[in-house]
N, C-alpha and C. Protein backbone atom coordinates (compact mmCIF):
# COMPACT_ATOMS: atom_id res chain seq x y z
N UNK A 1 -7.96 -38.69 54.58
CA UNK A 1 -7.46 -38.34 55.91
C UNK A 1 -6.20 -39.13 56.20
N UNK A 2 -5.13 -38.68 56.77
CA UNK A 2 -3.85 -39.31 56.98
C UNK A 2 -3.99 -39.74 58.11
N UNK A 3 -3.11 -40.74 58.42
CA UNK A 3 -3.44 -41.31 59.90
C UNK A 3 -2.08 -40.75 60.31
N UNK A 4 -2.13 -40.51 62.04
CA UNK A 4 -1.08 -40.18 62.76
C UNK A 4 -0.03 -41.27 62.78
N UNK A 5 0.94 -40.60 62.85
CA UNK A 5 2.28 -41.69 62.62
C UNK A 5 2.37 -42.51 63.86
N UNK A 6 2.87 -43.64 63.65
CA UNK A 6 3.02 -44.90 64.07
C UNK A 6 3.83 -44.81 65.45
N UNK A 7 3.50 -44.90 66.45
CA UNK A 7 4.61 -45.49 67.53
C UNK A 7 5.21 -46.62 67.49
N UNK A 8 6.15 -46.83 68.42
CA UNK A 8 6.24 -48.98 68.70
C UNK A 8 5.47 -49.26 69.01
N UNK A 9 4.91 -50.89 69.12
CA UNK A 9 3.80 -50.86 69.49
C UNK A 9 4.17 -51.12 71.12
N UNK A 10 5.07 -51.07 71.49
CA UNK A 10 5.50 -51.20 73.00
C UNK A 10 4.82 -49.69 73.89
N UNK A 11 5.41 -48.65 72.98
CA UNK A 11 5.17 -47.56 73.64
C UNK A 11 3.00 -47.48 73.62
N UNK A 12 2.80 -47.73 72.36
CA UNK A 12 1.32 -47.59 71.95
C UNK A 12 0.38 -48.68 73.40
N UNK A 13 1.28 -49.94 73.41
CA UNK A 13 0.32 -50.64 74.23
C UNK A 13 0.52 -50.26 75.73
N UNK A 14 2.01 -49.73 76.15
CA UNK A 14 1.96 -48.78 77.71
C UNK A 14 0.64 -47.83 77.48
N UNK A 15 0.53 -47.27 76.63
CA UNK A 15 -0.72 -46.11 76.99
C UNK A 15 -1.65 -46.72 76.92
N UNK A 16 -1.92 -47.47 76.33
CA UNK A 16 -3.29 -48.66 76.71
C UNK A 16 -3.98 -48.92 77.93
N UNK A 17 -2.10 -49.11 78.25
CA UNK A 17 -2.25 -50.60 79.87
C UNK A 17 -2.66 -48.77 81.05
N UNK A 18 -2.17 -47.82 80.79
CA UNK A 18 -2.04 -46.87 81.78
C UNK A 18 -3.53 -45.95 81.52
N UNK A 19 -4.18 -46.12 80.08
CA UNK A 19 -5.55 -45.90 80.17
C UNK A 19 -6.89 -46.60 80.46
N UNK A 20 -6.18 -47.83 80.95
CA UNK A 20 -7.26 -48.48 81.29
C UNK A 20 -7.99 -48.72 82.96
N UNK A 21 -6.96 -48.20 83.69
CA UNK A 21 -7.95 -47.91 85.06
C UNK A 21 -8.41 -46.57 85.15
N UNK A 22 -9.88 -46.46 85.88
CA UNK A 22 -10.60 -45.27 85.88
C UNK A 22 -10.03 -44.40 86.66
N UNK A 23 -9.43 -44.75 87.66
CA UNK A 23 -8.95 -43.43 88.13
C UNK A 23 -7.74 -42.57 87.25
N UNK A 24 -6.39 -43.32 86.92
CA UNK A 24 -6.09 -42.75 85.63
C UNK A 24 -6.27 -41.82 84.76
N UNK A 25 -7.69 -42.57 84.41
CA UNK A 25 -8.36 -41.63 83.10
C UNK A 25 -9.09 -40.49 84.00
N UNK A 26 -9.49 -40.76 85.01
CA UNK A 26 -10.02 -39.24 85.95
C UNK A 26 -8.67 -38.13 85.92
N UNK A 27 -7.62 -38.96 86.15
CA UNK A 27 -6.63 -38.05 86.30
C UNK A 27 -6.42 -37.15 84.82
N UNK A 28 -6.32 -37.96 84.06
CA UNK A 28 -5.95 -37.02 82.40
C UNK A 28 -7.08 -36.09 82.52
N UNK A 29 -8.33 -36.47 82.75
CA UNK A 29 -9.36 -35.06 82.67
C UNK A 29 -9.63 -34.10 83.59
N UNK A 30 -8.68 -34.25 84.61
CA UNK A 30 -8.33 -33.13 85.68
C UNK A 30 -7.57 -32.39 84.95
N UNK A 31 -6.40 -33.01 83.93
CA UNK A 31 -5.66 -32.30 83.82
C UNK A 31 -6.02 -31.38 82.44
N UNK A 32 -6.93 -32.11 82.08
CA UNK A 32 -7.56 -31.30 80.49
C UNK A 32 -7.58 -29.66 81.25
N UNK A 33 -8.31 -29.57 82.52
CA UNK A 33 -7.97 -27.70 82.69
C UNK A 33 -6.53 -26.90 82.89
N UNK A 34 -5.82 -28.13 82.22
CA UNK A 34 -4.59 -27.51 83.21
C UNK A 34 -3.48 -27.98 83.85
N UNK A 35 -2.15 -27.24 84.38
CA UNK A 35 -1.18 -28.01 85.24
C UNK A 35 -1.97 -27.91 87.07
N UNK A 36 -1.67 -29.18 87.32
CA UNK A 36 -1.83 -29.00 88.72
C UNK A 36 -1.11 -29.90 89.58
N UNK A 37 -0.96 -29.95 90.78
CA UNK A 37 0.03 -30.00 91.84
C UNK A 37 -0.38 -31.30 91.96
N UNK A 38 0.38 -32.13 92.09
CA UNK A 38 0.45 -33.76 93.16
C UNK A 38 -0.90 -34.00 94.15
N UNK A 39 -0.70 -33.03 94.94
CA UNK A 39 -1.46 -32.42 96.27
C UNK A 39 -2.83 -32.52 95.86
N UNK A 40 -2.82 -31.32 94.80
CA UNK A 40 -4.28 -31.34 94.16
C UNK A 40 -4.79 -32.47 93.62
N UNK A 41 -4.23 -33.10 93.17
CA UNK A 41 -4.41 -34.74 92.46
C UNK A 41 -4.99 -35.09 93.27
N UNK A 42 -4.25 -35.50 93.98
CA UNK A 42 -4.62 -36.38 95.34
C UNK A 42 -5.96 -36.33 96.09
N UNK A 43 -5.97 -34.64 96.72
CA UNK A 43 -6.89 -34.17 97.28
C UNK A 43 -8.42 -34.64 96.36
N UNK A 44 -8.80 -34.97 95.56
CA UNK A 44 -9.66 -35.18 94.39
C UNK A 44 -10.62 -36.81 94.44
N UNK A 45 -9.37 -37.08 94.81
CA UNK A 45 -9.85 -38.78 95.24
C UNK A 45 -9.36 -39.74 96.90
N UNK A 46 -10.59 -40.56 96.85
CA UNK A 46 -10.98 -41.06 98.28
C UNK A 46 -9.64 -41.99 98.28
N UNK A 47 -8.54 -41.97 97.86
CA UNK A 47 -7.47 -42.98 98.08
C UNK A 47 -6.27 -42.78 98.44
N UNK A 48 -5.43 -43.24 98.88
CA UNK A 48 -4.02 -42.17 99.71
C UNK A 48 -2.92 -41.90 98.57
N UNK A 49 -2.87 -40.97 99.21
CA UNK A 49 -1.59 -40.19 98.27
C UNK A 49 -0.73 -40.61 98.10
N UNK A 50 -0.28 -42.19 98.10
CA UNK A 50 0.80 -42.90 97.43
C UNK A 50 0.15 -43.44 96.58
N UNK A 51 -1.01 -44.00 96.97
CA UNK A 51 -1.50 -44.39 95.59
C UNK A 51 -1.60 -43.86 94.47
N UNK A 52 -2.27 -42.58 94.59
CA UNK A 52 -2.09 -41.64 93.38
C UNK A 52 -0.92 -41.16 92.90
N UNK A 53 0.20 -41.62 93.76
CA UNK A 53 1.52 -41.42 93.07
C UNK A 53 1.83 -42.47 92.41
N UNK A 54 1.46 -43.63 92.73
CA UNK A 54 1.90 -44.82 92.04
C UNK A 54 1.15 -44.40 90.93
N UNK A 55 -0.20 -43.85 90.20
CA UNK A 55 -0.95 -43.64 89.80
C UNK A 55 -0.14 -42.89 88.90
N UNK A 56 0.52 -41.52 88.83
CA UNK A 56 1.29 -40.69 88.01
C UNK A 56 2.14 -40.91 87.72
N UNK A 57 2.61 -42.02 88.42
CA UNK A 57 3.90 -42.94 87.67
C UNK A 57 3.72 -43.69 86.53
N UNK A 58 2.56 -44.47 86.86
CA UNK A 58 2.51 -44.89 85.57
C UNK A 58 1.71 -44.26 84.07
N UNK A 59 0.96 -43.24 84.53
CA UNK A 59 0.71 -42.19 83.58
C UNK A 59 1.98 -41.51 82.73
N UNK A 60 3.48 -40.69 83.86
CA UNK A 60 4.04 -40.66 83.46
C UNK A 60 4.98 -41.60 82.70
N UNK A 61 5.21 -42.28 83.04
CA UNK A 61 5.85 -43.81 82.02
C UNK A 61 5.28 -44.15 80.95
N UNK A 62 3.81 -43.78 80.67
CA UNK A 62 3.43 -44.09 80.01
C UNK A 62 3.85 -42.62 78.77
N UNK A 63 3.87 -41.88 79.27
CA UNK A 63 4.43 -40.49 78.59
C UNK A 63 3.11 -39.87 78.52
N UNK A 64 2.17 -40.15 79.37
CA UNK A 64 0.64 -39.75 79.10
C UNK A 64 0.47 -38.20 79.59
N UNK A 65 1.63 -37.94 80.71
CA UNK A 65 1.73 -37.14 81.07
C UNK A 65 2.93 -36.07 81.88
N UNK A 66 3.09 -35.29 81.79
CA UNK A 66 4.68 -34.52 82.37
C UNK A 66 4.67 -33.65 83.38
N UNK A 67 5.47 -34.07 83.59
CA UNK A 67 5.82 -33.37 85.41
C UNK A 67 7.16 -32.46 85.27
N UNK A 68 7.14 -31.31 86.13
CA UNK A 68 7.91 -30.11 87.09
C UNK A 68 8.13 -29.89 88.16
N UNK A 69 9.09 -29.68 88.56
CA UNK A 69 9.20 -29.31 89.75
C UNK A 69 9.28 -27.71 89.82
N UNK A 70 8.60 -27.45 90.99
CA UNK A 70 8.51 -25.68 91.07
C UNK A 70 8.33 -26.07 92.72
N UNK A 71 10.40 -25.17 93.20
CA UNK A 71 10.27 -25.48 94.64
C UNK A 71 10.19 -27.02 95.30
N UNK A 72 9.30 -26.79 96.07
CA UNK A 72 8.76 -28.30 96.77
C UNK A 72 7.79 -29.42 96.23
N UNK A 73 7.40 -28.77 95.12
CA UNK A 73 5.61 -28.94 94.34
C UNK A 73 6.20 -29.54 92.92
N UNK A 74 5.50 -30.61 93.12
CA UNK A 74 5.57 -31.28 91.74
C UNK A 74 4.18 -30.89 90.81
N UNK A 75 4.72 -30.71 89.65
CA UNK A 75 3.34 -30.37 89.00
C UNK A 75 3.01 -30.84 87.53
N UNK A 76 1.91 -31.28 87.31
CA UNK A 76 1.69 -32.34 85.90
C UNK A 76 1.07 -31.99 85.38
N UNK A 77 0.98 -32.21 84.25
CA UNK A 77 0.12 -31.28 82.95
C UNK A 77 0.47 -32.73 81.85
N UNK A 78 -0.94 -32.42 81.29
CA UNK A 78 -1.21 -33.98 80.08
C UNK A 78 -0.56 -33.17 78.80
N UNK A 79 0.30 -34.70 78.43
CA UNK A 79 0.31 -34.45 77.32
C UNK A 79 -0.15 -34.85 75.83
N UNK A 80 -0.81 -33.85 75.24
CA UNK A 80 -1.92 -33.94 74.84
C UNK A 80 -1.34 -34.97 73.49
N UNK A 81 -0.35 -34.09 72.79
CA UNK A 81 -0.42 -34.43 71.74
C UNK A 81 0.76 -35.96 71.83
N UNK A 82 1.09 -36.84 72.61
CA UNK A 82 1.41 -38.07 72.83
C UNK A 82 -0.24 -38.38 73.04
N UNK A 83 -0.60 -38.37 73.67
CA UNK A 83 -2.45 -38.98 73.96
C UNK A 83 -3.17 -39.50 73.14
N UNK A 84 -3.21 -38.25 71.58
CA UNK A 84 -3.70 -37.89 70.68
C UNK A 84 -3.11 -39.10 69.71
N UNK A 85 -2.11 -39.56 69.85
CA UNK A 85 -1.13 -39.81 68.55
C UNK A 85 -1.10 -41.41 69.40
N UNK A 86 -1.02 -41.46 70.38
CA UNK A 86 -1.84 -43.26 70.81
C UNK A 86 -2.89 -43.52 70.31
N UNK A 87 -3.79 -42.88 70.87
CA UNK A 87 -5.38 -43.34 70.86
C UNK A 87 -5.53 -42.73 69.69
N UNK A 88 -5.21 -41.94 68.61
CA UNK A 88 -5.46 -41.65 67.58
C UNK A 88 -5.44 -42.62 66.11
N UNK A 89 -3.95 -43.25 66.56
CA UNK A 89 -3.98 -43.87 65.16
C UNK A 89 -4.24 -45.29 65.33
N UNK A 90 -5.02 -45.72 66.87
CA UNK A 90 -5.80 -46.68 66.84
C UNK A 90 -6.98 -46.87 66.38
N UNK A 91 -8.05 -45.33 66.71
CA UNK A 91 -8.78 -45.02 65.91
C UNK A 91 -8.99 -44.91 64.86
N UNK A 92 -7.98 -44.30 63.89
CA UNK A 92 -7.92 -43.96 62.60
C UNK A 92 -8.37 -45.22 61.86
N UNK A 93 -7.27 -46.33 62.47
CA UNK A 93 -7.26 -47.07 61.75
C UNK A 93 -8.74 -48.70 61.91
N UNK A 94 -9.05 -48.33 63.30
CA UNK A 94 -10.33 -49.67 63.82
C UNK A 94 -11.46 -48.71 62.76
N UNK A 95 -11.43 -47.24 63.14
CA UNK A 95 -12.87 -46.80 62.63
C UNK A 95 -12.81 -45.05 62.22
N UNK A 96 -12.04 -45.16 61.40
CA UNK A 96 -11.63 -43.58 60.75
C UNK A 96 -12.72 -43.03 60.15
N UNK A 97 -14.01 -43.96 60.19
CA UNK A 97 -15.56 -42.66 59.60
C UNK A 97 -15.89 -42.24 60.81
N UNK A 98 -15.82 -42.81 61.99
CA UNK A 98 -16.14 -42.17 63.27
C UNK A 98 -15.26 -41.05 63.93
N UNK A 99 -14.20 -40.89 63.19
CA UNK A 99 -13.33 -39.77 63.80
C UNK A 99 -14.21 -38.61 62.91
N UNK A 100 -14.39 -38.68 61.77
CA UNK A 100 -15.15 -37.47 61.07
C UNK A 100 -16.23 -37.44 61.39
N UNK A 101 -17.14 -38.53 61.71
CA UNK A 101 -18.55 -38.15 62.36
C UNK A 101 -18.73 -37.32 63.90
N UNK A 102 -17.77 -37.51 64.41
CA UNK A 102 -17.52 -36.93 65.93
C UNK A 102 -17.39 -35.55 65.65
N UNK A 103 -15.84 -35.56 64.73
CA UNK A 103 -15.56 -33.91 64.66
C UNK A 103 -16.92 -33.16 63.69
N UNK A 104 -17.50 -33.77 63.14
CA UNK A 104 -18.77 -33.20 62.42
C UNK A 104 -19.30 -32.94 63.40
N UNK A 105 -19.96 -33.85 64.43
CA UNK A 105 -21.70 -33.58 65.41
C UNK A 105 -21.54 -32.22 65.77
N UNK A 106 -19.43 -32.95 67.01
CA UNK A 106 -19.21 -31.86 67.68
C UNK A 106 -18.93 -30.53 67.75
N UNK A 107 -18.97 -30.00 66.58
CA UNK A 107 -18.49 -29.07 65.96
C UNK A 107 -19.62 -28.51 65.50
N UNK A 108 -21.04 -29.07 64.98
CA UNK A 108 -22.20 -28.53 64.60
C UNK A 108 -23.38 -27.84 65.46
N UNK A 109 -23.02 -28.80 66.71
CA UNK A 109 -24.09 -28.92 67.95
C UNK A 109 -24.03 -27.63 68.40
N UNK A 110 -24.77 -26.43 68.56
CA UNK A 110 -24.83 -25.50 69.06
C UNK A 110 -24.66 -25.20 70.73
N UNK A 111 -23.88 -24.26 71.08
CA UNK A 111 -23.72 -24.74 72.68
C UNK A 111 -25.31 -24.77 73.56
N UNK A 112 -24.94 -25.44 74.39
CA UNK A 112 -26.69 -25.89 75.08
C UNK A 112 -27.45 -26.39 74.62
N UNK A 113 -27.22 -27.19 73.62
CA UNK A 113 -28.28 -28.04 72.71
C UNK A 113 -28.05 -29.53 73.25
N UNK A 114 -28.59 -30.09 73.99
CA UNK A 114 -28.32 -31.61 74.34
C UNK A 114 -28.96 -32.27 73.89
N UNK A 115 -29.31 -32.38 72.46
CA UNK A 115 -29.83 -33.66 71.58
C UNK A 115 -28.62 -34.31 70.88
C-alpha cells in the first residue's frame, strides 16, 4: 500500500490544531452531506454566530474546508481530499494494518447489521 504524499509538516500540524475541537469536527460532518450556508452552520449549534465564524476560519486556514460566495450567502463544502491526505498519511504511517482492517469490516458489514 503506498502512503499519501507528504505535506509540510506546518500545513499537516494546522489540520491537527483545527481538528481537534469538537465543534470543528461537528462542522466537517455537517458538511460530509454537502455544501451549506454559514447560517445553516450556525443555526446547528447552541453558540453565536461569530463564534462559528471564528470556527470556519480556522477550518478554512486550515484548508479543511472551502468557501463561495453565491449573492449574500457564503457557502462551505469540506474538502475531502486535503482531509484525507492529512489524516491519511498519519495513519498510514502510526498504523497502516488498521487502514485495511477498517476498509475490510466496512465494506463487508452488510447494511443493518450492527455487530
Amino acid at each position: 500500500m503506498e502512503s499519501p504524499p507528504a505535506l509540510p509538516a506546518d500545513e499537516e500540524a494546522s489540520a491537527f490544531r483545527a481538528l481537534a475541537d469538537p465543534t470543528r469536527r461537528q462542522i466537517l460532518e455537517d458538511l460530509r452531506g454537502g455544501e451549506l450556508a454559514a447560517g445553516e452552520i450556525a443555526s446547528r449549534f447552541p453558540i453565536s454566530a461569530p463564534s462559528i465564524s471564528r470556527h470556519l476560519g480556522v477550518l478554512r486556514g486550515a484548508g479543511l474546508v472551502t468557501e463561495r460566495r453565491d449573492a449574500n450567502c457564503i457557502l462551505y463544502s469540506l474538502a475531502e481530499e486535503r482531509l484525507a491526505l492529512c489524516v491519511g498519511r498519519f495513519l498510514s504511517t502510526v498504523c497502516p494494518e488498521q487502514i485495511v482492517l477498517r476498509n475490510t469490516k466496512w465494506r463487508s458489514t452488510p447494511e443493518g447489521d450492527a455487530s
